[in-house]
N, C-alpha and C. Protein backbone atom coordinates (compact mmCIF):
# COMPACT_ATOMS: atom_id res chain seq x y z
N UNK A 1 0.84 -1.18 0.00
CA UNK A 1 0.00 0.00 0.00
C UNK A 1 0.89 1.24 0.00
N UNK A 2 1.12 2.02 -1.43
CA UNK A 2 1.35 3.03 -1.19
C UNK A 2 1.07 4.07 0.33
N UNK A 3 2.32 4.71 0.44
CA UNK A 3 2.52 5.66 1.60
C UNK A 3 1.37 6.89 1.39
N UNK A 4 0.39 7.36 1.49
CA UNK A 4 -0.91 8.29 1.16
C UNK A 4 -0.50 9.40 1.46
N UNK A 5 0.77 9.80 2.21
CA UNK A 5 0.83 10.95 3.50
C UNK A 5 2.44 11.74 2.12
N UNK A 6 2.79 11.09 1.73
CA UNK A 6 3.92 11.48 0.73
C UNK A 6 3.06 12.51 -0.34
N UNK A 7 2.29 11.62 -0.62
CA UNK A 7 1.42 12.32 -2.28
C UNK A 7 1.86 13.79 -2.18
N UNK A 8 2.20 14.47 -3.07
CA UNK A 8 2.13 16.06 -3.61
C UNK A 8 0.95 16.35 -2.95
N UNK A 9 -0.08 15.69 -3.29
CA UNK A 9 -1.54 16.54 -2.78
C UNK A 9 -2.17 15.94 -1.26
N UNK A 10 -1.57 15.15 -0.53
CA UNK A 10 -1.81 15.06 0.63
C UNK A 10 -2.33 16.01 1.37
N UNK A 11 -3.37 15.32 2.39
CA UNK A 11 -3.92 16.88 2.67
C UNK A 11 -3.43 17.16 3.86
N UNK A 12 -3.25 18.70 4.47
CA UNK A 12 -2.41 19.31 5.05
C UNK A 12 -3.69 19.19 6.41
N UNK A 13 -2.72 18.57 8.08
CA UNK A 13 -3.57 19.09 8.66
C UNK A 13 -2.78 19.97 9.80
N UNK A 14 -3.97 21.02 10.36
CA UNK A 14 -3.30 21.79 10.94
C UNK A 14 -4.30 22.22 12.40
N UNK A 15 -3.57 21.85 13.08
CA UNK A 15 -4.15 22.43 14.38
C UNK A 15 -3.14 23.31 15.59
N UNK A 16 -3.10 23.91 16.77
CA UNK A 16 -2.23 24.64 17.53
C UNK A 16 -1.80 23.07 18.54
N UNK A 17 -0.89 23.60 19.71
CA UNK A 17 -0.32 22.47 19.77
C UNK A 17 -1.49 22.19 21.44
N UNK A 18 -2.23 22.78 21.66
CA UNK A 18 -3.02 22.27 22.77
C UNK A 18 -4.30 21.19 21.85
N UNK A 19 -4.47 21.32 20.50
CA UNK A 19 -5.26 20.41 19.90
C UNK A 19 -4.23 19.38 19.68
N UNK A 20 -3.19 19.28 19.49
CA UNK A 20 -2.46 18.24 18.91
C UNK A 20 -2.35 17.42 19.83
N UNK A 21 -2.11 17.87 21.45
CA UNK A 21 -2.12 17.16 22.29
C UNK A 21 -3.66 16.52 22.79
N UNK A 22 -4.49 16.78 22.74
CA UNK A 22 -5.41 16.09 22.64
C UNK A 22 -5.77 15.22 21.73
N UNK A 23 -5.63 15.66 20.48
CA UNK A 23 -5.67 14.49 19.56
C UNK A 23 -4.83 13.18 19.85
N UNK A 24 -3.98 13.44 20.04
CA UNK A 24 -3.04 12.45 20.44
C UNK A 24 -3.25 11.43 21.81
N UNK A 25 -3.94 12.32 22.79
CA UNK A 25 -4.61 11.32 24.00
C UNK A 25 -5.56 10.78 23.42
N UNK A 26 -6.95 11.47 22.70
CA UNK A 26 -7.70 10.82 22.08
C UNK A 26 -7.41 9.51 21.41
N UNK A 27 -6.58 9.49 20.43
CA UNK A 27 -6.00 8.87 19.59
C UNK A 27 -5.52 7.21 19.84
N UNK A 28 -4.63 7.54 20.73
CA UNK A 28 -4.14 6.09 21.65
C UNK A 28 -5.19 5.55 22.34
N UNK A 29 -5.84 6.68 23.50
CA UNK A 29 -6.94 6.35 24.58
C UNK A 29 -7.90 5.77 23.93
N UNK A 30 -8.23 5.46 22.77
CA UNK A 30 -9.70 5.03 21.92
C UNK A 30 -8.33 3.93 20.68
N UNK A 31 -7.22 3.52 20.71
CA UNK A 31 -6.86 2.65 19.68
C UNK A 31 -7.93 1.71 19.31
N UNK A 32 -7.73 1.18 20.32
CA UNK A 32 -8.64 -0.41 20.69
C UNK A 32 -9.73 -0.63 19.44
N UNK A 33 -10.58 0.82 20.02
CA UNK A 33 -11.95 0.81 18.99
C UNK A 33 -11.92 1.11 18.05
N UNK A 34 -11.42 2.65 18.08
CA UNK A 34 -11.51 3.59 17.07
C UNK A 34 -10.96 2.65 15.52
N UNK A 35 -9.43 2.17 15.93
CA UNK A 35 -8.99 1.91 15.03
C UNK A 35 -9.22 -0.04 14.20
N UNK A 36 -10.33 -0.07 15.18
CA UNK A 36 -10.63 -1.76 14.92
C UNK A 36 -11.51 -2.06 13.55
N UNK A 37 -12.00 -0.63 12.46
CA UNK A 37 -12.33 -1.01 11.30
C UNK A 37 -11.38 -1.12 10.44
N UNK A 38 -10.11 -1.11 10.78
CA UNK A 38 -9.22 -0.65 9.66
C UNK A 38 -8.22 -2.17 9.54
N UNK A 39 -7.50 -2.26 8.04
CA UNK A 39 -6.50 -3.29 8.64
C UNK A 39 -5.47 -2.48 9.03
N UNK A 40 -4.42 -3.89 9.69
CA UNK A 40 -3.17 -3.99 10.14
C UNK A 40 -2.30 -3.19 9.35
N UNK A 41 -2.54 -3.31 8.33
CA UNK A 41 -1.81 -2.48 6.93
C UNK A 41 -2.20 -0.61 7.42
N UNK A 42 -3.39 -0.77 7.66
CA UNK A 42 -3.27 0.86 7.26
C UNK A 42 -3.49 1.64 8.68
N UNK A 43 -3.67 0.64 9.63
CA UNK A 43 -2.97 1.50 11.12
C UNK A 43 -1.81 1.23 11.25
N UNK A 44 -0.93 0.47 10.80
CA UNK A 44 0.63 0.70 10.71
C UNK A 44 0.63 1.81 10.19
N UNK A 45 0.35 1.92 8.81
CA UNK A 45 1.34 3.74 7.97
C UNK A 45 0.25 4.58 8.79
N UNK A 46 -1.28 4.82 9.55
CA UNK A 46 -1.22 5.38 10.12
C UNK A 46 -0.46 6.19 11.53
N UNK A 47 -0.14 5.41 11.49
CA UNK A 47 1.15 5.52 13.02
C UNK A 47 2.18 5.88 12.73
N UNK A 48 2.68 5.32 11.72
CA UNK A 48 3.94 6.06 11.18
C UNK A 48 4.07 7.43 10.79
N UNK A 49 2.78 7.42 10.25
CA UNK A 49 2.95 9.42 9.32
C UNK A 49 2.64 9.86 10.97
N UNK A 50 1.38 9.51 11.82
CA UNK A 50 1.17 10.22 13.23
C UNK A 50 2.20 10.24 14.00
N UNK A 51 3.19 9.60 14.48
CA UNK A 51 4.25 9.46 15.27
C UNK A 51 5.60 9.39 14.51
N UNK A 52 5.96 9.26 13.61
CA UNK A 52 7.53 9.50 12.97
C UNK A 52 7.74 10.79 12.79
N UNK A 53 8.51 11.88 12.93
CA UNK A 53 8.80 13.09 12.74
C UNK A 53 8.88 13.14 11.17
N UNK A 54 9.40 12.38 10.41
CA UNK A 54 9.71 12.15 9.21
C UNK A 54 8.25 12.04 8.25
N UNK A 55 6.89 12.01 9.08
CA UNK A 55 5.59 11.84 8.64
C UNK A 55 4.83 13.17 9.03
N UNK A 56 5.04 13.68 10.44
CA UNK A 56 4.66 14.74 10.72
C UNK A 56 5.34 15.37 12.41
N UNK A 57 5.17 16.37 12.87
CA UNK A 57 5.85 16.66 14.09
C UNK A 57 4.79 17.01 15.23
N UNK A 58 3.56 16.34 14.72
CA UNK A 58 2.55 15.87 15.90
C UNK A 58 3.05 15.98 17.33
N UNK A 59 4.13 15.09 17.62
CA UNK A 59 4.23 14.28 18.84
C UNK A 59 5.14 15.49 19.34
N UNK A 60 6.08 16.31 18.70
CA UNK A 60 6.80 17.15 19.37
C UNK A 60 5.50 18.15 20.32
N UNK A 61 4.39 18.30 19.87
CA UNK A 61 3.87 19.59 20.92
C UNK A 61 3.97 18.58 22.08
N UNK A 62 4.06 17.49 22.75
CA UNK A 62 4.25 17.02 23.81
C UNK A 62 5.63 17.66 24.64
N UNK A 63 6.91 18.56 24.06
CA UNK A 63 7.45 19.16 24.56
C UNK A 63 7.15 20.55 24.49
N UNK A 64 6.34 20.46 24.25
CA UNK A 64 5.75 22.27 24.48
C UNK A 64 5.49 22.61 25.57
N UNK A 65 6.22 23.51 25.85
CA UNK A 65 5.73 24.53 27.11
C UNK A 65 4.39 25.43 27.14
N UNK A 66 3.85 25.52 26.03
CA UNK A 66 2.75 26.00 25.42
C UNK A 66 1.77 25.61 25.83
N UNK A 67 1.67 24.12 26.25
CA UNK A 67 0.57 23.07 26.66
C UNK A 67 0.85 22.78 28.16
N UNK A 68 -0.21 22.83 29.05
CA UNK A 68 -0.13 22.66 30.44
C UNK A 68 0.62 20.96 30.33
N UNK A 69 1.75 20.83 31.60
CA UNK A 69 2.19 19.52 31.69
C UNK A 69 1.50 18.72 32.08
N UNK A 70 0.09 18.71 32.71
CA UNK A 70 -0.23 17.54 32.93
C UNK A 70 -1.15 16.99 32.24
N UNK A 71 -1.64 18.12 31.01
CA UNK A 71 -2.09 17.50 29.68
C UNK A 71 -0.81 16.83 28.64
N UNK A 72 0.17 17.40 28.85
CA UNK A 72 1.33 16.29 28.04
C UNK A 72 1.74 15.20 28.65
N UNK A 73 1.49 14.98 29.98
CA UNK A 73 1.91 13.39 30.48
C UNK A 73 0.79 12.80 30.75
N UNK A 74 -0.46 12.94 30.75
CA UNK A 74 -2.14 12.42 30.27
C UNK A 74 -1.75 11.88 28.80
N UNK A 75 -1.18 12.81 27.32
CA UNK A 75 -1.04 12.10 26.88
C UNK A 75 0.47 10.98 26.57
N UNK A 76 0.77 11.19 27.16
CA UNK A 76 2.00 10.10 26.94
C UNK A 76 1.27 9.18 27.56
N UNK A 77 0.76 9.18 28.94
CA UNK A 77 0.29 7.97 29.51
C UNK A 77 -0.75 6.85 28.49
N UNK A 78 -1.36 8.03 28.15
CA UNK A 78 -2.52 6.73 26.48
C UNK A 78 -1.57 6.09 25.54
N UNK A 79 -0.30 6.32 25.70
CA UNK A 79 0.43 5.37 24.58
C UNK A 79 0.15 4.17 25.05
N UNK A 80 0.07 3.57 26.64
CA UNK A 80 -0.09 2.67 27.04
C UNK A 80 -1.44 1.87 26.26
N UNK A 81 -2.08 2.61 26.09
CA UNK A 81 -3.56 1.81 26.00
C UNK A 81 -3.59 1.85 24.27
N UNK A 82 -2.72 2.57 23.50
CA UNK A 82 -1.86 1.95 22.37
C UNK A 82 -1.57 0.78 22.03
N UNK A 83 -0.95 0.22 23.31
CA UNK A 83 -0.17 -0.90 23.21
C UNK A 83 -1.04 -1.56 23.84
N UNK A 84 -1.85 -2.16 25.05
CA UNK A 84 -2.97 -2.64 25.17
C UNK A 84 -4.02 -3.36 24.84
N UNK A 85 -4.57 -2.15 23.76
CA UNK A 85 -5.88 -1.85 23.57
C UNK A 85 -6.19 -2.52 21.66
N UNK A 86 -4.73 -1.94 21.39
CA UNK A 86 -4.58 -2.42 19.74
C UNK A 86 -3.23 -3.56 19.67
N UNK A 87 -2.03 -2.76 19.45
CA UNK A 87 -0.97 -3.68 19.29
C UNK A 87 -1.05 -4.93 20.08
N UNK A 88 -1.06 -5.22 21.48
CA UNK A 88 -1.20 -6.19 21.91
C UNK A 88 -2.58 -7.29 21.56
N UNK A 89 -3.49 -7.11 20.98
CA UNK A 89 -4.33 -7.68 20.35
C UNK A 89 -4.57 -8.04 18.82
N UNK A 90 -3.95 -6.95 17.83
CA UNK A 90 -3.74 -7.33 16.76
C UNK A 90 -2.31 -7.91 16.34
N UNK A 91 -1.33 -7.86 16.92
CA UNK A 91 -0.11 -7.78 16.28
C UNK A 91 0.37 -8.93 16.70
N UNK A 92 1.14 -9.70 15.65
CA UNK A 92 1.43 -11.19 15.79
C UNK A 92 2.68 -11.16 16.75
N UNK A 93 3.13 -12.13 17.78
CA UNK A 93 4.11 -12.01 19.09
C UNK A 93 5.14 -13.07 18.61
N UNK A 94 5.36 -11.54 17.84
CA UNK A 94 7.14 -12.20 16.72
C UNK A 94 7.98 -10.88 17.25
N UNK A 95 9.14 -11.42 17.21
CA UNK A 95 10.38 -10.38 17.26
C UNK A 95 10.27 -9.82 16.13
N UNK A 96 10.52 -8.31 16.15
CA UNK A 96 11.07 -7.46 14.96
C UNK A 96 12.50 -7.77 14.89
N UNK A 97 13.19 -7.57 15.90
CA UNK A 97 14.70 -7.51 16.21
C UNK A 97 14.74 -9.11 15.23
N UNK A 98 14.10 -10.01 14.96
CA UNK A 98 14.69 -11.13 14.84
C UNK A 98 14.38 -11.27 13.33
N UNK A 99 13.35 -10.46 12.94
CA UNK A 99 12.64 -10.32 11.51
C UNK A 99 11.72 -11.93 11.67
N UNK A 100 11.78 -12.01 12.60
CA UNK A 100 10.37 -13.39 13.05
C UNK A 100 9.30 -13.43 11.85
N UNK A 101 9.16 -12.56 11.43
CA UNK A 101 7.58 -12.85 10.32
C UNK A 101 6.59 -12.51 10.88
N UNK A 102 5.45 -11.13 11.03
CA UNK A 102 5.02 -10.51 11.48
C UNK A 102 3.35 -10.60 10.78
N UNK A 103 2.40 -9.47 11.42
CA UNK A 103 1.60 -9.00 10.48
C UNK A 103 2.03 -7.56 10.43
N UNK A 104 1.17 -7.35 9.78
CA UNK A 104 2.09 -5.37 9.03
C UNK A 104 2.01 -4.60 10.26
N UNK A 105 1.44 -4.92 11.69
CA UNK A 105 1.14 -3.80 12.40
C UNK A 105 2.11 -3.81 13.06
N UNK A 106 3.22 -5.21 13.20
CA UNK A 106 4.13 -5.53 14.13
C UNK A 106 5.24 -4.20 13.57
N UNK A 107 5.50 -3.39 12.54
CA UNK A 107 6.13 -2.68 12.07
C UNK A 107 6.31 -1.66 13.25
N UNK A 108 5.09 -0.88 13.45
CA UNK A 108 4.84 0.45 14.04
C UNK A 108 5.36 0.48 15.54
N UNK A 109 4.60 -1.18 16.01
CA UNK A 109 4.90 -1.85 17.39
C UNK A 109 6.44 -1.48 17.75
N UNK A 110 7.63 -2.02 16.74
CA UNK A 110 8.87 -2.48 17.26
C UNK A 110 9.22 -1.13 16.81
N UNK A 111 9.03 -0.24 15.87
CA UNK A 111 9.54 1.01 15.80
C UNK A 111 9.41 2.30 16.21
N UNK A 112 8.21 1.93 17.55
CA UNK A 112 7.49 2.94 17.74
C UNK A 112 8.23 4.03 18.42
N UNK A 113 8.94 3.83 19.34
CA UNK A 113 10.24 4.36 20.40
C UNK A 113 11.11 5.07 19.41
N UNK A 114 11.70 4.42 18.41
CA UNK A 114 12.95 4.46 17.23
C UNK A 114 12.06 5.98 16.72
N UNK A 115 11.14 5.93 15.85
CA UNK A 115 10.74 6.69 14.84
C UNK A 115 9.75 7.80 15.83
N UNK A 116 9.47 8.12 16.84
CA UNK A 116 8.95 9.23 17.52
C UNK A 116 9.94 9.98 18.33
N UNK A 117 9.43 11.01 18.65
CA UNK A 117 10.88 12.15 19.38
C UNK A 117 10.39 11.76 21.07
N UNK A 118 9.98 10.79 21.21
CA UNK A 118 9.43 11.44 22.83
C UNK A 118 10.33 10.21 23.41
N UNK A 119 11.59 10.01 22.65
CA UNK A 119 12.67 8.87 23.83
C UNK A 119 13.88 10.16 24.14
N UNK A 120 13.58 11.68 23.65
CA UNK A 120 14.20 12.47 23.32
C UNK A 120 14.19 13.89 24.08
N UNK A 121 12.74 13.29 24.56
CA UNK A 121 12.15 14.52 25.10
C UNK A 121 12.94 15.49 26.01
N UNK A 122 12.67 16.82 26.09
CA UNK A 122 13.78 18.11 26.84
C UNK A 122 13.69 18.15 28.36
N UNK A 123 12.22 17.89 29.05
CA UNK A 123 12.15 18.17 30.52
C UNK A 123 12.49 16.83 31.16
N UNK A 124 12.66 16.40 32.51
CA UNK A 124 12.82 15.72 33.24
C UNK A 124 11.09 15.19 33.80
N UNK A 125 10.25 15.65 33.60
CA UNK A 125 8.91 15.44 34.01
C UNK A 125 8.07 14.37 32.50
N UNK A 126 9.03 15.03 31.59
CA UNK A 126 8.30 14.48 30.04
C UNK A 126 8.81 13.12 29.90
N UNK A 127 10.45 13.04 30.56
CA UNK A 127 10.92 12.25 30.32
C UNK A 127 10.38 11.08 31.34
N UNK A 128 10.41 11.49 32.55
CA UNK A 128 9.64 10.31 33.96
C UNK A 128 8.62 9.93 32.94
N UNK A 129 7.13 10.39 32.54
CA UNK A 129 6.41 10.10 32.15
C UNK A 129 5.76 9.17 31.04
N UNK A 130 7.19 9.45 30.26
CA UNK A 130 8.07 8.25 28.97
C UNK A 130 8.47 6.84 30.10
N UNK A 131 9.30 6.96 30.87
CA UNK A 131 10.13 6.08 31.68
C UNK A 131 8.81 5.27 32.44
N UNK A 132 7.99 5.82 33.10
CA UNK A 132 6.48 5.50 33.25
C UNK A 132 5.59 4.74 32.86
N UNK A 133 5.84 5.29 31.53
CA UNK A 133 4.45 3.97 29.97
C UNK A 133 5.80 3.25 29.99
N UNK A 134 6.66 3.23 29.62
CA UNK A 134 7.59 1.79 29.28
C UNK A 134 7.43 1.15 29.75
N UNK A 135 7.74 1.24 31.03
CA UNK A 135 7.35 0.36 32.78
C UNK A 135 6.12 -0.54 32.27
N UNK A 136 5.27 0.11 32.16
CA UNK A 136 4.12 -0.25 31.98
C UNK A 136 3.74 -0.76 31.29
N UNK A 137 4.33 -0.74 30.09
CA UNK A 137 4.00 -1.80 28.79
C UNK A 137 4.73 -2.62 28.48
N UNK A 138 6.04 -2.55 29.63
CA UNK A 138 6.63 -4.35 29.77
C UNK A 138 5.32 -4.88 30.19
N UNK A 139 4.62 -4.85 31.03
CA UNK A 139 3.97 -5.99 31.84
C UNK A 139 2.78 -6.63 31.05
N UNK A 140 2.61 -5.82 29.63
CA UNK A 140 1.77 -6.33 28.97
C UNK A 140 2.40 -7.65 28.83
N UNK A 141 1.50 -8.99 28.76
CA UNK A 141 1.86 -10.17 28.28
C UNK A 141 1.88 -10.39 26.97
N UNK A 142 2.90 -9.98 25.89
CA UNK A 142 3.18 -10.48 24.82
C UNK A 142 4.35 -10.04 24.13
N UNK A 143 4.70 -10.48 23.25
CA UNK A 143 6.31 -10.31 23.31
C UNK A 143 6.27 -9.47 22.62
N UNK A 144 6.09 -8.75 20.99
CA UNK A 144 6.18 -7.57 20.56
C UNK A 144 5.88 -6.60 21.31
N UNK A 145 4.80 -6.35 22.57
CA UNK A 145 4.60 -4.85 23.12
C UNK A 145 6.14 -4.90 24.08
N UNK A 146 6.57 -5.96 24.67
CA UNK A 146 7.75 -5.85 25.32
C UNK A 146 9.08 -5.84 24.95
N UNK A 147 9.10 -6.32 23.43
CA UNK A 147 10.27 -6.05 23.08
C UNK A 147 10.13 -4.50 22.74
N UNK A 148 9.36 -3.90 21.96
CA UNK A 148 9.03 -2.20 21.72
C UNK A 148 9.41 -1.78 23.15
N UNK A 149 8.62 -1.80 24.38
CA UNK A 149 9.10 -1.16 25.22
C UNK A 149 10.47 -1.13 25.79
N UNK A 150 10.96 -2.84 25.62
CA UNK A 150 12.63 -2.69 25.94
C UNK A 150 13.67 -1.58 24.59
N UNK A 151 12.88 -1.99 23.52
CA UNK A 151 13.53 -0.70 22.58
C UNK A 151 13.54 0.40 22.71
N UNK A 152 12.67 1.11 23.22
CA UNK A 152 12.58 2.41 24.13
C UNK A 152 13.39 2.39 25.02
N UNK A 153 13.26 1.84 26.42
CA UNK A 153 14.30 1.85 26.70
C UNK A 153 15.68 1.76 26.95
N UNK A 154 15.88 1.25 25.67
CA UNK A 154 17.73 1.11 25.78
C UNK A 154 17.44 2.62 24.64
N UNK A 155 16.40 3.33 23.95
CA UNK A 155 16.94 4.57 23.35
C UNK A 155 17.04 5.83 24.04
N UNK A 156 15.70 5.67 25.38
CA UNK A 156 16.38 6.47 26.91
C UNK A 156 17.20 6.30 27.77
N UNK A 157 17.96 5.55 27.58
CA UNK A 157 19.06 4.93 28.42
C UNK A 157 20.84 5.93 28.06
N UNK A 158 20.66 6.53 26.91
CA UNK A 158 21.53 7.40 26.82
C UNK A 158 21.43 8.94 27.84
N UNK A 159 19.91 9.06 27.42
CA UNK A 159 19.80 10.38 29.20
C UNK A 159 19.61 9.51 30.23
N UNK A 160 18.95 8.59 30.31
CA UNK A 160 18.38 8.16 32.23
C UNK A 160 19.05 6.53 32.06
N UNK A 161 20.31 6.18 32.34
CA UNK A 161 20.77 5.27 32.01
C UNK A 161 20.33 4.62 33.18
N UNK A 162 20.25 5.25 34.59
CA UNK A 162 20.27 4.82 35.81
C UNK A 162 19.02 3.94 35.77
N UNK A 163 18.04 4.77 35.52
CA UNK A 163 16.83 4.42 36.11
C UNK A 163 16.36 3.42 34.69
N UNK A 164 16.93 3.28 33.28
CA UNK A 164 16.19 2.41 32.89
C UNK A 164 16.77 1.30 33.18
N UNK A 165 17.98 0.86 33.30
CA UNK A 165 18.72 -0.36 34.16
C UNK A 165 17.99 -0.79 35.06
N UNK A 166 17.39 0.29 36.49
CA UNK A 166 16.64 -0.55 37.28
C UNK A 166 15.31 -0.99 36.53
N UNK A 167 14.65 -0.40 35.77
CA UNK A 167 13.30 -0.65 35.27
C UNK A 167 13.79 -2.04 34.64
N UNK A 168 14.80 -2.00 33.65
CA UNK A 168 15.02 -3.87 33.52
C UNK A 168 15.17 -4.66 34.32
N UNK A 169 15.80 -4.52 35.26
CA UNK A 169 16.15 -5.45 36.19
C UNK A 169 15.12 -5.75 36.75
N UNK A 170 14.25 -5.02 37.05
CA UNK A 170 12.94 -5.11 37.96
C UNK A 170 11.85 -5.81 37.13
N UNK A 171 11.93 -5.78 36.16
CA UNK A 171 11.17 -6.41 34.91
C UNK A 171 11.86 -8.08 35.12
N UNK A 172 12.99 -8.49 34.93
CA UNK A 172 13.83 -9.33 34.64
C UNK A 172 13.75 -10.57 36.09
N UNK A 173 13.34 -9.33 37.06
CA UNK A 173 14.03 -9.93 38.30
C UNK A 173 12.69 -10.88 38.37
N UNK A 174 11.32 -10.63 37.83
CA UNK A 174 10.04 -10.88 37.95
C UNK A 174 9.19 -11.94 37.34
N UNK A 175 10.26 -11.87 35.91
CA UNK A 175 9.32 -11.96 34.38
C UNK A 175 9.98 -13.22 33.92
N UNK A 176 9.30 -14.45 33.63
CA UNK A 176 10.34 -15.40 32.86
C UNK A 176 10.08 -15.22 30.91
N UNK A 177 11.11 -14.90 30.43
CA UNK A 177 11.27 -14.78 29.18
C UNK A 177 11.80 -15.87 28.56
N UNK A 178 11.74 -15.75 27.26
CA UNK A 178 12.36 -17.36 26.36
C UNK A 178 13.19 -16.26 25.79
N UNK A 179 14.22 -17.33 24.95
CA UNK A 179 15.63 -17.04 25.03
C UNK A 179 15.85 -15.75 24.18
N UNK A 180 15.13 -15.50 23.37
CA UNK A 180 15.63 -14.53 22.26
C UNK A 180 15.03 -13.04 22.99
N UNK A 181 13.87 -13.19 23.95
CA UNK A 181 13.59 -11.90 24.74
C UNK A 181 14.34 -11.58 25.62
N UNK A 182 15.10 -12.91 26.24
CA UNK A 182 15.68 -12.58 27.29
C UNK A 182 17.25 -11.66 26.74
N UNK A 183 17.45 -12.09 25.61
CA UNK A 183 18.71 -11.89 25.22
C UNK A 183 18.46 -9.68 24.72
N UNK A 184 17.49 -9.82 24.06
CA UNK A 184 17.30 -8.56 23.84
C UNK A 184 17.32 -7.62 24.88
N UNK A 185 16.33 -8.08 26.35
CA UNK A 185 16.37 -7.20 27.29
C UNK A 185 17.46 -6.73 27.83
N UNK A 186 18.90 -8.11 27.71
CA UNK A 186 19.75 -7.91 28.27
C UNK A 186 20.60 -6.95 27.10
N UNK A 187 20.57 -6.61 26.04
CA UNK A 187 21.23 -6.03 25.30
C UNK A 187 20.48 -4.65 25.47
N UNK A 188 18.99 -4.28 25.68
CA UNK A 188 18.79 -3.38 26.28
C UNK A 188 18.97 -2.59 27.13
N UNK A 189 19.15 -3.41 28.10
CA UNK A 189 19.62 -2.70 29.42
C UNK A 189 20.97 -1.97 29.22
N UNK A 190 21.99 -2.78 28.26
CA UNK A 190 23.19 -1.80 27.78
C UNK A 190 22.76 -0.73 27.08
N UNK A 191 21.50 -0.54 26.72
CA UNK A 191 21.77 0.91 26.02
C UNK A 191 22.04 -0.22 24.57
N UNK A 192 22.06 -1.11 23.96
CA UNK A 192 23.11 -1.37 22.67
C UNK A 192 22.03 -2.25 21.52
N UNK A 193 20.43 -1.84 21.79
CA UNK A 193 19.53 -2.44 20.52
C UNK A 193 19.32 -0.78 20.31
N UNK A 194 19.34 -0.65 18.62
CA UNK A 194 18.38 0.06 18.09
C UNK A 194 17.99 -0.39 16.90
């Protein structure tokens, strides 16, 4: 399926960044449903043009000072129900890292951290709040939402090296994994998957 969001005539959308941030809680907070008429195919490149900077810079008003903070960590927190609500229900529980053989949504899943700015983010409050949903979407039971979240965190692990080490370990110390997760987490925790 052609990329729709490339076209010359793609249509332009435009809102200030206190709508963007709502759209964006909206967005995740309703995956589950909202996005349950569509295939796997076209909520992947949806996600991609919504969350890759390289598609659009949506996700940056989440470092806006422009937008009250506890509407930007409301929405970071719905990434969780992202992963939840959709990925963990549609997306086949194959490694990306391993090129396992997927369905198309497993794309967005394992790149989601990689291709959005918010493993990047500027404040220390934006960033907890990132460090927060990761946490949190290890414990989903299935292996693509947890390998994505260990990919996140080994790409915050260059600012908060401390604290995503303990978040693995604490994951690790808990969780029994088979061999190829276990091996990733542990290459995570170095900081050394992207």
């Amino acid at each position: 399926m052609p990329q729709w969001y490339w076209d010359d005539d793609a249509p332009l959308f435009e809102a200030d960044e206190n709508e963007l941030v709502e759209l964006i809680s909206q967005t995740f907070r309703n995956a589950g449903r909202d996005l349950a008429k569509y295939t796997g195919e076209q909520v992947d490149q949806g996600i991609w043009c919504f969350v890759s900077t390289s598609g659009s810079n949506f996700l940056h008003s989440l470092n806006s000072p422009k937008v009250p903070l506890k509407k930007r960590q409301e929405a970071i927190r719905s990434v969780f129900d992202l992963y939840s609500d959709c990925y963990a229900k549609r997306c086949a529980e194959t490694l990306g890292d391993l090129s396992e053989g997927s369905s198309r949504l497993n794309s967005s899943c394992y790149m989601f951290w990689d291709i959005s700015p918010l493993t990047v983010c500027e404040t220390q409050e934006i960033q907890d709040a990132v460090l927060n949903v990761l946490e949190k979407i290890l414990m989903i039971e299935h292996r693509a939402c947890r390998e994505s979240a260990l990919h996140g965190l080994s790409e915050m692990s260059f600012s908060r090296r401390e604290e995503t080490q303990k978040i693995i370990d604490a994951f690790l110390s808990k969780t029994k994994l088979d061999e190829q997760l276990l091996v990733y987490a542990r290459n995570a925790r170095e900081g050394s998957v992207r």
